[in-house]
PDB file of N, CA and C in Angstrom:
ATOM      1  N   UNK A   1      42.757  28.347 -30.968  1.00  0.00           N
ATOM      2  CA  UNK A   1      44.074  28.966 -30.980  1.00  0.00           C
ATOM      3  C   UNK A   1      45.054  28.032 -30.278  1.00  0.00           C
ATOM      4  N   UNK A   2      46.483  27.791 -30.700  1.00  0.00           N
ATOM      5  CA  UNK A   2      47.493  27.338 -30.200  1.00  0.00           C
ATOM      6  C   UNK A   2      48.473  28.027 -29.998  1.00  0.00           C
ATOM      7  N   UNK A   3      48.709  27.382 -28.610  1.00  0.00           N
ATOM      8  CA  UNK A   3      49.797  28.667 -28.351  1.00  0.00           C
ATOM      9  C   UNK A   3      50.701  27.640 -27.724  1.00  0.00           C
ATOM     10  N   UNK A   4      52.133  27.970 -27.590  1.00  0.00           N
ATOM     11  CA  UNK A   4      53.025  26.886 -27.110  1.00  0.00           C
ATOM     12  C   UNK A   4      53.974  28.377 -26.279  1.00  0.00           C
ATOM     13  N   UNK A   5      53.783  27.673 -25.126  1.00  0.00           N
ATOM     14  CA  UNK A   5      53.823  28.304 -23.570  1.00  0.00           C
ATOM     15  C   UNK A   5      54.918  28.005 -23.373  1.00  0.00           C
ATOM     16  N   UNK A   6      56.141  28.089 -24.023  1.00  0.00           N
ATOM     17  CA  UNK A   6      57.811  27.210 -23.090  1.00  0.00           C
ATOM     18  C   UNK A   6      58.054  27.342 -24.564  1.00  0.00           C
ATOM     19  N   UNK A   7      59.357  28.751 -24.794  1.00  0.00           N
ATOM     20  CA  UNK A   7      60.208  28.853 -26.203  1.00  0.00           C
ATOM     21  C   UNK A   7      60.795  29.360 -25.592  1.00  0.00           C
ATOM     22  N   UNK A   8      62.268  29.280 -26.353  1.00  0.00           N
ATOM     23  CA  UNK A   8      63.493  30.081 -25.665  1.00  0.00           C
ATOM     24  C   UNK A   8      64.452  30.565 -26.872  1.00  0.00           C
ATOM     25  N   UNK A   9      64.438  31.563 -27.360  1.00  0.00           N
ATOM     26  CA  UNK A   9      65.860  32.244 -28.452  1.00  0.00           C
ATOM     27  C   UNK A   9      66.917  31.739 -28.225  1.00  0.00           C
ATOM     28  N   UNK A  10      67.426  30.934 -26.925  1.00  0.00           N
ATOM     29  CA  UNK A  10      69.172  30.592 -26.814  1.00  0.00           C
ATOM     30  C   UNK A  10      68.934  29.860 -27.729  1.00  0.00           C
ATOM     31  N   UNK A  11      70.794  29.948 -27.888  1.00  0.00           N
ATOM     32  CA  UNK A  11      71.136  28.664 -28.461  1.00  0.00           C
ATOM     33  C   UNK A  11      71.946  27.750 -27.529  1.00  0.00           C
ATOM     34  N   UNK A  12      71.496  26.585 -27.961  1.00  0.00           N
ATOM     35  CA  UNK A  12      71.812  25.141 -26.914  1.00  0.00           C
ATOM     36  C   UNK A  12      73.096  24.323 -27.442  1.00  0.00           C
ATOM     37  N   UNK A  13      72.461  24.224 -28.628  1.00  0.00           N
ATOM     38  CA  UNK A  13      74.123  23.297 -29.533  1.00  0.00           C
ATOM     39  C   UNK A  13      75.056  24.020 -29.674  1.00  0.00           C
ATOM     40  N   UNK A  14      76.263  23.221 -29.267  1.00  0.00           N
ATOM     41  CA  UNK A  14      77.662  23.662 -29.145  1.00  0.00           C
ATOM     42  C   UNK A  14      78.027  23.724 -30.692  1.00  0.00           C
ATOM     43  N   UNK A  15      78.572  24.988 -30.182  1.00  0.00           N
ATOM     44  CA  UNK A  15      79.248  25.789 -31.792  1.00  0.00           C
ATOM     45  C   UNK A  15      78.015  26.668 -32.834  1.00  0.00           C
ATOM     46  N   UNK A  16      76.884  26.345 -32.411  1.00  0.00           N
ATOM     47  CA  UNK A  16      75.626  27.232 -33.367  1.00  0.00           C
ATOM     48  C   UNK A  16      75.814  28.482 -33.658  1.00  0.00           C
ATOM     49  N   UNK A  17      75.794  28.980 -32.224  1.00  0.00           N
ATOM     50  CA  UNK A  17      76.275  30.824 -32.269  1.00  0.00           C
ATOM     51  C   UNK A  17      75.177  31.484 -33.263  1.00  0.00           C
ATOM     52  N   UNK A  18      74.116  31.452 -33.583  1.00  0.00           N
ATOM     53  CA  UNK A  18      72.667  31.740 -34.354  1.00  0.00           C
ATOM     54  C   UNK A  18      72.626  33.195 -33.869  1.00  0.00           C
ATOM     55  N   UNK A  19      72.620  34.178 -34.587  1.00  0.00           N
ATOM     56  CA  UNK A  19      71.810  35.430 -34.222  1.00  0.00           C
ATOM     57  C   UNK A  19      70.610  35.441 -33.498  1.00  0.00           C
ATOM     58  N   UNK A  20      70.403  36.211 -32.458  1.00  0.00           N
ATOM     59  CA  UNK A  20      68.818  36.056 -32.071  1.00  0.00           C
ATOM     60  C   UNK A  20      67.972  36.513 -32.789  1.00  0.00           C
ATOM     61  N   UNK A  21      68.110  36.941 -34.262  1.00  0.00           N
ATOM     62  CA  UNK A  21      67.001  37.651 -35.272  1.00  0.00           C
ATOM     63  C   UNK A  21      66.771  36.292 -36.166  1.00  0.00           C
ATOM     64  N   UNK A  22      67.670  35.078 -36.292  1.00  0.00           N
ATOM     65  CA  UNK A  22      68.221  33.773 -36.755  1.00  0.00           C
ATOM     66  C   UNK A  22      66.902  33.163 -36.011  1.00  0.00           C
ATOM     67  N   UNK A  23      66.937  32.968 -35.290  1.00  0.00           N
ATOM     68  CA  UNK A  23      66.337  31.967 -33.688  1.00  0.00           C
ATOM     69  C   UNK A  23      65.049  32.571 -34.262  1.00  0.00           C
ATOM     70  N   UNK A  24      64.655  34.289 -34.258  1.00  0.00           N
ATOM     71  CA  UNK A  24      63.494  34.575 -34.257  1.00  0.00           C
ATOM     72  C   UNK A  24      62.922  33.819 -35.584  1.00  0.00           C
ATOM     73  N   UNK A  25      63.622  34.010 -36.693  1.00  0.00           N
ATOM     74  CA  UNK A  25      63.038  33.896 -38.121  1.00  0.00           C
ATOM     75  C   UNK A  25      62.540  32.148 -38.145  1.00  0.00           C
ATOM     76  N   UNK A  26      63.034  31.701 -37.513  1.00  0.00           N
ATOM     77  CA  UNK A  26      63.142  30.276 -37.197  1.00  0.00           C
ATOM     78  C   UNK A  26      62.161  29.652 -36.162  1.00  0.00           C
ATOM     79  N   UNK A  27      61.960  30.206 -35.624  1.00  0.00           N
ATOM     80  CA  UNK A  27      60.565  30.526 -34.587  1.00  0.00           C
ATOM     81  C   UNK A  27      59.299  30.556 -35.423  1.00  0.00           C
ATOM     82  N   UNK A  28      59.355  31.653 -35.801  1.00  0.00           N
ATOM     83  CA  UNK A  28      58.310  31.602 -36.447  1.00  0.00           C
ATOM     84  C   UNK A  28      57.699  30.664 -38.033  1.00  0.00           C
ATOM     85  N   UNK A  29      58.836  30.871 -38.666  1.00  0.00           N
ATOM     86  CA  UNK A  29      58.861  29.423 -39.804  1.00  0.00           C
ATOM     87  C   UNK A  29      58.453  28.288 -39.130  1.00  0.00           C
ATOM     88  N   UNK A  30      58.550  27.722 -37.659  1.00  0.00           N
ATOM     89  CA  UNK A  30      58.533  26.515 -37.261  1.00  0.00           C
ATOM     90  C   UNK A  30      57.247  26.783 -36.616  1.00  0.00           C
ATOM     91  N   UNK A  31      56.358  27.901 -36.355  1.00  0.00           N
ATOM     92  CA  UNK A  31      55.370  28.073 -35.547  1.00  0.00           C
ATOM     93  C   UNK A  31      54.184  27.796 -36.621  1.00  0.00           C
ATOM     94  N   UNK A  32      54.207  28.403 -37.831  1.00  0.00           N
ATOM     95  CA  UNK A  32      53.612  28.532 -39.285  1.00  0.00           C
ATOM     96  C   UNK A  32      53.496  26.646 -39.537  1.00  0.00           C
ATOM     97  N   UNK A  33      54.181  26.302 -39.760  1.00  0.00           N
ATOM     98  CA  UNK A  33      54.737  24.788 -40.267  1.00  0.00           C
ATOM     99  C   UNK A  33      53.559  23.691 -39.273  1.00  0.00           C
ATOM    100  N   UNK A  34      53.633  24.310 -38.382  1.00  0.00           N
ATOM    101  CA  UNK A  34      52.822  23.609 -36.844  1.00  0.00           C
ATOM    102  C   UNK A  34      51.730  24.026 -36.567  1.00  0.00           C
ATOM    103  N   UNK A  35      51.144  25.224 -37.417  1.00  0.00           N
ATOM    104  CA  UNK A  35      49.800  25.523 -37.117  1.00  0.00           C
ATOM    105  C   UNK A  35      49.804  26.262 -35.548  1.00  0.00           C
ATOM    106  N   UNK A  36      50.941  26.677 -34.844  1.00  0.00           N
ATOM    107  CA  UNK A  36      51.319  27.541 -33.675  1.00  0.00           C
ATOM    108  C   UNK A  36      50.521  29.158 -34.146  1.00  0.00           C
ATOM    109  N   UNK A  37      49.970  29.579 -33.141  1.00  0.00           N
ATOM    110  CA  UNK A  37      49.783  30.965 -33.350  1.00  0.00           C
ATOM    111  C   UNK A  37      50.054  31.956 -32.744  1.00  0.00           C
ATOM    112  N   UNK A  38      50.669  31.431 -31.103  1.00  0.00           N
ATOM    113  CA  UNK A  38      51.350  32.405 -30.458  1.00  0.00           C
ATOM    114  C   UNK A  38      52.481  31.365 -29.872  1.00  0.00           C
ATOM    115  N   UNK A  39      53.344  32.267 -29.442  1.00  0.00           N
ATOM    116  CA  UNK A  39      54.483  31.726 -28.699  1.00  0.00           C
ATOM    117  C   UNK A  39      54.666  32.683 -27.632  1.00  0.00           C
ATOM    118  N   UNK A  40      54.961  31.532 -25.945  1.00  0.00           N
ATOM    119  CA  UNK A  40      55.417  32.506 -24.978  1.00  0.00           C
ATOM    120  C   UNK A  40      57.138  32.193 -24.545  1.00  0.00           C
ATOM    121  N   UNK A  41      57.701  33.437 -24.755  1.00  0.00           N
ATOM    122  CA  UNK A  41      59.121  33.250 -25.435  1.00  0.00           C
ATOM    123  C   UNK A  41      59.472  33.796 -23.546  1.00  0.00           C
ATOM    124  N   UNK A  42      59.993  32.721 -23.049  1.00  0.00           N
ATOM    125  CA  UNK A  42      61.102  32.768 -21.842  1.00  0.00           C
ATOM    126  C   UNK A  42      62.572  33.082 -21.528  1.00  0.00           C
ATOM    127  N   UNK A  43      62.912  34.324 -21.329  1.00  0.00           N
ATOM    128  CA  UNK A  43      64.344  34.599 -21.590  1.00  0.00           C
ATOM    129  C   UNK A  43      64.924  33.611 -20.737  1.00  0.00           C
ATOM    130  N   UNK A  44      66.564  34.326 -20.743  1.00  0.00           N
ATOM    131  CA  UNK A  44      67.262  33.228 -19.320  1.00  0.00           C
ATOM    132  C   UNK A  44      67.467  34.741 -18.313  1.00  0.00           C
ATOM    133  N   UNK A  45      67.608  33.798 -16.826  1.00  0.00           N
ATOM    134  CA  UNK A  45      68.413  34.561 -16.177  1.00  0.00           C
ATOM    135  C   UNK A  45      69.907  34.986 -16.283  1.00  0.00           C
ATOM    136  N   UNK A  46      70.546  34.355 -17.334  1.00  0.00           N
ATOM    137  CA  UNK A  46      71.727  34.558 -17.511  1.00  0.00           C
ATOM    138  C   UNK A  46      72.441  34.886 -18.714  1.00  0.00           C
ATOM    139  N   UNK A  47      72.729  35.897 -19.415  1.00  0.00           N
ATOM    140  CA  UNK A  47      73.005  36.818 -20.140  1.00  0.00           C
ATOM    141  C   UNK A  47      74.490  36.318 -21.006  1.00  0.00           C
ATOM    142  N   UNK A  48      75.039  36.020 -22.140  1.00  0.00           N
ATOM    143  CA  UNK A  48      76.193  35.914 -22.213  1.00  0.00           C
ATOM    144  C   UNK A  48      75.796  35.864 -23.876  1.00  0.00           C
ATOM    145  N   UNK A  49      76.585  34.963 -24.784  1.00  0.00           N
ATOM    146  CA  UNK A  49      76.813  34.806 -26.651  1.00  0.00           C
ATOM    147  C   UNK A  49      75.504  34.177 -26.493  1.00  0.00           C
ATOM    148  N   UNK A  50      75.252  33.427 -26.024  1.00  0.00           N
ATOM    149  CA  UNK A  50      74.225  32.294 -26.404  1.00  0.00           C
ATOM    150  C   UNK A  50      73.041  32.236 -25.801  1.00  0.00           C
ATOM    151  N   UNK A  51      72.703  33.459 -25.094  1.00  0.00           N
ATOM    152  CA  UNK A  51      71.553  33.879 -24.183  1.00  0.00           C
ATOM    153  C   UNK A  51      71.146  35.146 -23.949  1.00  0.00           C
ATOM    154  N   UNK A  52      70.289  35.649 -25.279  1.00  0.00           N
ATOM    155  CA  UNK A  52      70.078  37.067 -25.523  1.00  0.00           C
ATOM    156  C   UNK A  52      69.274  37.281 -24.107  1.00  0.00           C
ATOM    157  N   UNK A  53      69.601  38.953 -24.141  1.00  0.00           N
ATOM    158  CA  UNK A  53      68.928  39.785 -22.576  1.00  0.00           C
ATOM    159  C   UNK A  53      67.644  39.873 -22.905  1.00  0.00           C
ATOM    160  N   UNK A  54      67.072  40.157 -22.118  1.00  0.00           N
ATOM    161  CA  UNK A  54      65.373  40.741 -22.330  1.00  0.00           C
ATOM    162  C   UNK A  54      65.333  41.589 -23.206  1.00  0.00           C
ATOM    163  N   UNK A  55      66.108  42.552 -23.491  1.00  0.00           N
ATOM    164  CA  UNK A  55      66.215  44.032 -24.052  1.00  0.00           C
ATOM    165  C   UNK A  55      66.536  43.377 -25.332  1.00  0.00           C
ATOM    166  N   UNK A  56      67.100  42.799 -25.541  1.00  0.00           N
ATOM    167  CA  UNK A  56      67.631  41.992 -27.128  1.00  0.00           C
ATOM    168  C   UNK A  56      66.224  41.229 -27.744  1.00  0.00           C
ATOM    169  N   UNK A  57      65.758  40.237 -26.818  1.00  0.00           N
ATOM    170  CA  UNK A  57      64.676  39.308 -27.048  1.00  0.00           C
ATOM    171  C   UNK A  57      63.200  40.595 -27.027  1.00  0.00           C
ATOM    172  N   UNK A  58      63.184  41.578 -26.330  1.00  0.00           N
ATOM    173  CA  UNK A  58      61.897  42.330 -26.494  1.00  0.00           C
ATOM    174  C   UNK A  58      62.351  43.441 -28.117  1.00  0.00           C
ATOM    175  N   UNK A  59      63.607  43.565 -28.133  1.00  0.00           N
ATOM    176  CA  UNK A  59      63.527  44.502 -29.656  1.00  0.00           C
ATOM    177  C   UNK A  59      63.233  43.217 -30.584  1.00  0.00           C
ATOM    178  N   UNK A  60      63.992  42.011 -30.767  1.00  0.00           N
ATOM    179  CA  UNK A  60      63.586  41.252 -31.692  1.00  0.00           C
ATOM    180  C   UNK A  60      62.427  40.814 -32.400  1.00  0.00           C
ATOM    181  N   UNK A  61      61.545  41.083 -31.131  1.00  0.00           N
ATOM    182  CA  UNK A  61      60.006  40.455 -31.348  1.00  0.00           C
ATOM    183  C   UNK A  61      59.055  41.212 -31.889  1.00  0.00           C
ATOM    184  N   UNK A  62      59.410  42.898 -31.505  1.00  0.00           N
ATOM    185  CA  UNK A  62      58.255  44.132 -31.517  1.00  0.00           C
ATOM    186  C   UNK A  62      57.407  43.991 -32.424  1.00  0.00           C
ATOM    187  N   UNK A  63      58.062  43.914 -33.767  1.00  0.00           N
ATOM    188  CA  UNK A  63      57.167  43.961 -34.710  1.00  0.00           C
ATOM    189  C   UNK A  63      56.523  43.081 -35.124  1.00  0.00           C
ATOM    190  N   UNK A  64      56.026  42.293 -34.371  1.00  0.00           N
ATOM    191  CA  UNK A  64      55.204  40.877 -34.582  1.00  0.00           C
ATOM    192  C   UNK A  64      54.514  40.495 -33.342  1.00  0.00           C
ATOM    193  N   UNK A  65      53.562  40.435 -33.205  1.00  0.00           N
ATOM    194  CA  UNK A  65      52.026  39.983 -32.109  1.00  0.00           C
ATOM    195  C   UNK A  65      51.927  38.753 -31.917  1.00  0.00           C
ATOM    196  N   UNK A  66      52.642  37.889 -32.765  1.00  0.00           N
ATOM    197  CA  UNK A  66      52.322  36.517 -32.351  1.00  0.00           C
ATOM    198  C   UNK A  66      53.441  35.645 -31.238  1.00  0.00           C
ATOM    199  N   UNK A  67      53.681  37.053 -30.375  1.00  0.00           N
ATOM    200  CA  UNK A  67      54.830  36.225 -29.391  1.00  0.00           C
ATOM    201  C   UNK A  67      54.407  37.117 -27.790  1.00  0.00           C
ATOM    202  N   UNK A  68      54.286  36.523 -26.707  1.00  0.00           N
ATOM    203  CA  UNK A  68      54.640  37.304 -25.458  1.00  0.00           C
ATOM    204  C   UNK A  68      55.756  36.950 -24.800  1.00  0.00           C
ATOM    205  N   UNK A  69      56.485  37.877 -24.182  1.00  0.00           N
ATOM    206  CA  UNK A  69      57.799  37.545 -23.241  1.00  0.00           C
ATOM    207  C   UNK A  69      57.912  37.482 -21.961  1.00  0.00           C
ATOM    208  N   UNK A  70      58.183  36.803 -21.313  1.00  0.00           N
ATOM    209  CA  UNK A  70      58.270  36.183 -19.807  1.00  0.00           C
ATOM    210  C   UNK A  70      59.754  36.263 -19.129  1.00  0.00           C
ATOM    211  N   UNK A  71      60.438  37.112 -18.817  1.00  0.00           N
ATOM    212  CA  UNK A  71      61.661  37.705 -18.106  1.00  0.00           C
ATOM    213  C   UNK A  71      62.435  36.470 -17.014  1.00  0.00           C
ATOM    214  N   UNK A  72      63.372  35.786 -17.568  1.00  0.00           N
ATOM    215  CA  UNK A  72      64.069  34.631 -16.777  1.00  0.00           C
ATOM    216  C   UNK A  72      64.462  35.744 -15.449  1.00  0.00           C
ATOM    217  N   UNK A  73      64.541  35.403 -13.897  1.00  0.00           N
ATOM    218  CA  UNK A  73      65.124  36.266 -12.702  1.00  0.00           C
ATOM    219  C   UNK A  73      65.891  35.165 -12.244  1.00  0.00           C
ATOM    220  N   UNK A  74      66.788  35.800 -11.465  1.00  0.00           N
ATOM    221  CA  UNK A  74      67.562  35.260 -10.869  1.00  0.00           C
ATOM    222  C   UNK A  74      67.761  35.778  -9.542  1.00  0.00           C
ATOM    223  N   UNK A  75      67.498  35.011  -8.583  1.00  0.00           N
ATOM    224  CA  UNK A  75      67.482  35.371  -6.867  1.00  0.00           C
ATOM    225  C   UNK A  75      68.827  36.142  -6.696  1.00  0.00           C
ATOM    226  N   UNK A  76      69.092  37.639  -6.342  1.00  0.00           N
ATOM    227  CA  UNK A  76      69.992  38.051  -5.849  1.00  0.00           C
ATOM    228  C   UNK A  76      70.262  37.909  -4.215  1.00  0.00           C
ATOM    229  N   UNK A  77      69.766  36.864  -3.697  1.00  0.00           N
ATOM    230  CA  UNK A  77      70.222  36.592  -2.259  1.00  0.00           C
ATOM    231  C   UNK A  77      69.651  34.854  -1.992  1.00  0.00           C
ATOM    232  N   UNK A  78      69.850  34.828  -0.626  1.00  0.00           N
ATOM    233  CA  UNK A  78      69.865  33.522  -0.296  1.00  0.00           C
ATOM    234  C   UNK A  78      68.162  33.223   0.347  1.00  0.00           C
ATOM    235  N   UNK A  79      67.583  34.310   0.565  1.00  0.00           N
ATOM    236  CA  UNK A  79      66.069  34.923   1.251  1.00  0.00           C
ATOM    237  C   UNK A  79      65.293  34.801  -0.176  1.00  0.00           C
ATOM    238  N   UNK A  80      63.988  34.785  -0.468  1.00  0.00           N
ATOM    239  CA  UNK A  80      62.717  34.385  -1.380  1.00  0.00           C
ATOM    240  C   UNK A  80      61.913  34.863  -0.890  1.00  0.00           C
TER     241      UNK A  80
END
């Protein structure tokens, strides 16, 4: 089994603006192509057009097993 541990739904290139259902379909076409059989999909800590939420990235995926999700955090203080 192959699994590729480090995927991310943003989009990076300026001006793309890709749906995250776009990113998903594309994910997986590129996982198929590569002989990939799982993907561990890393949100961001930071939420905006180009950086679906957890809640966006966990409905996108549901209906498909060949992905787990890993929740980007972000330190709300200066303490760890």
């Amino acid at each position: 089994m192959l699994i590729d541990c480090h995927v991310h739904l943003n989009n990076y290139a300026e001006g793309s603006g890709r749906p995250t259902h776009e990113n998903v379909v594309h994910l997986f076409k590129t996982m198929e192509e590569h002989g990939v059989d799982h993907a561990v999909v890393l949100t961001s800590y930071k939420t905006n057009v180009d950086r679906p939420s957890v809640e966006e990235v966990l409905e996108a995926l549901a209906a498909d097993p060949r992905s787990t999700v890993v929740e980007g955090l972000q330190w709300r203080s200066d303490q760890r």
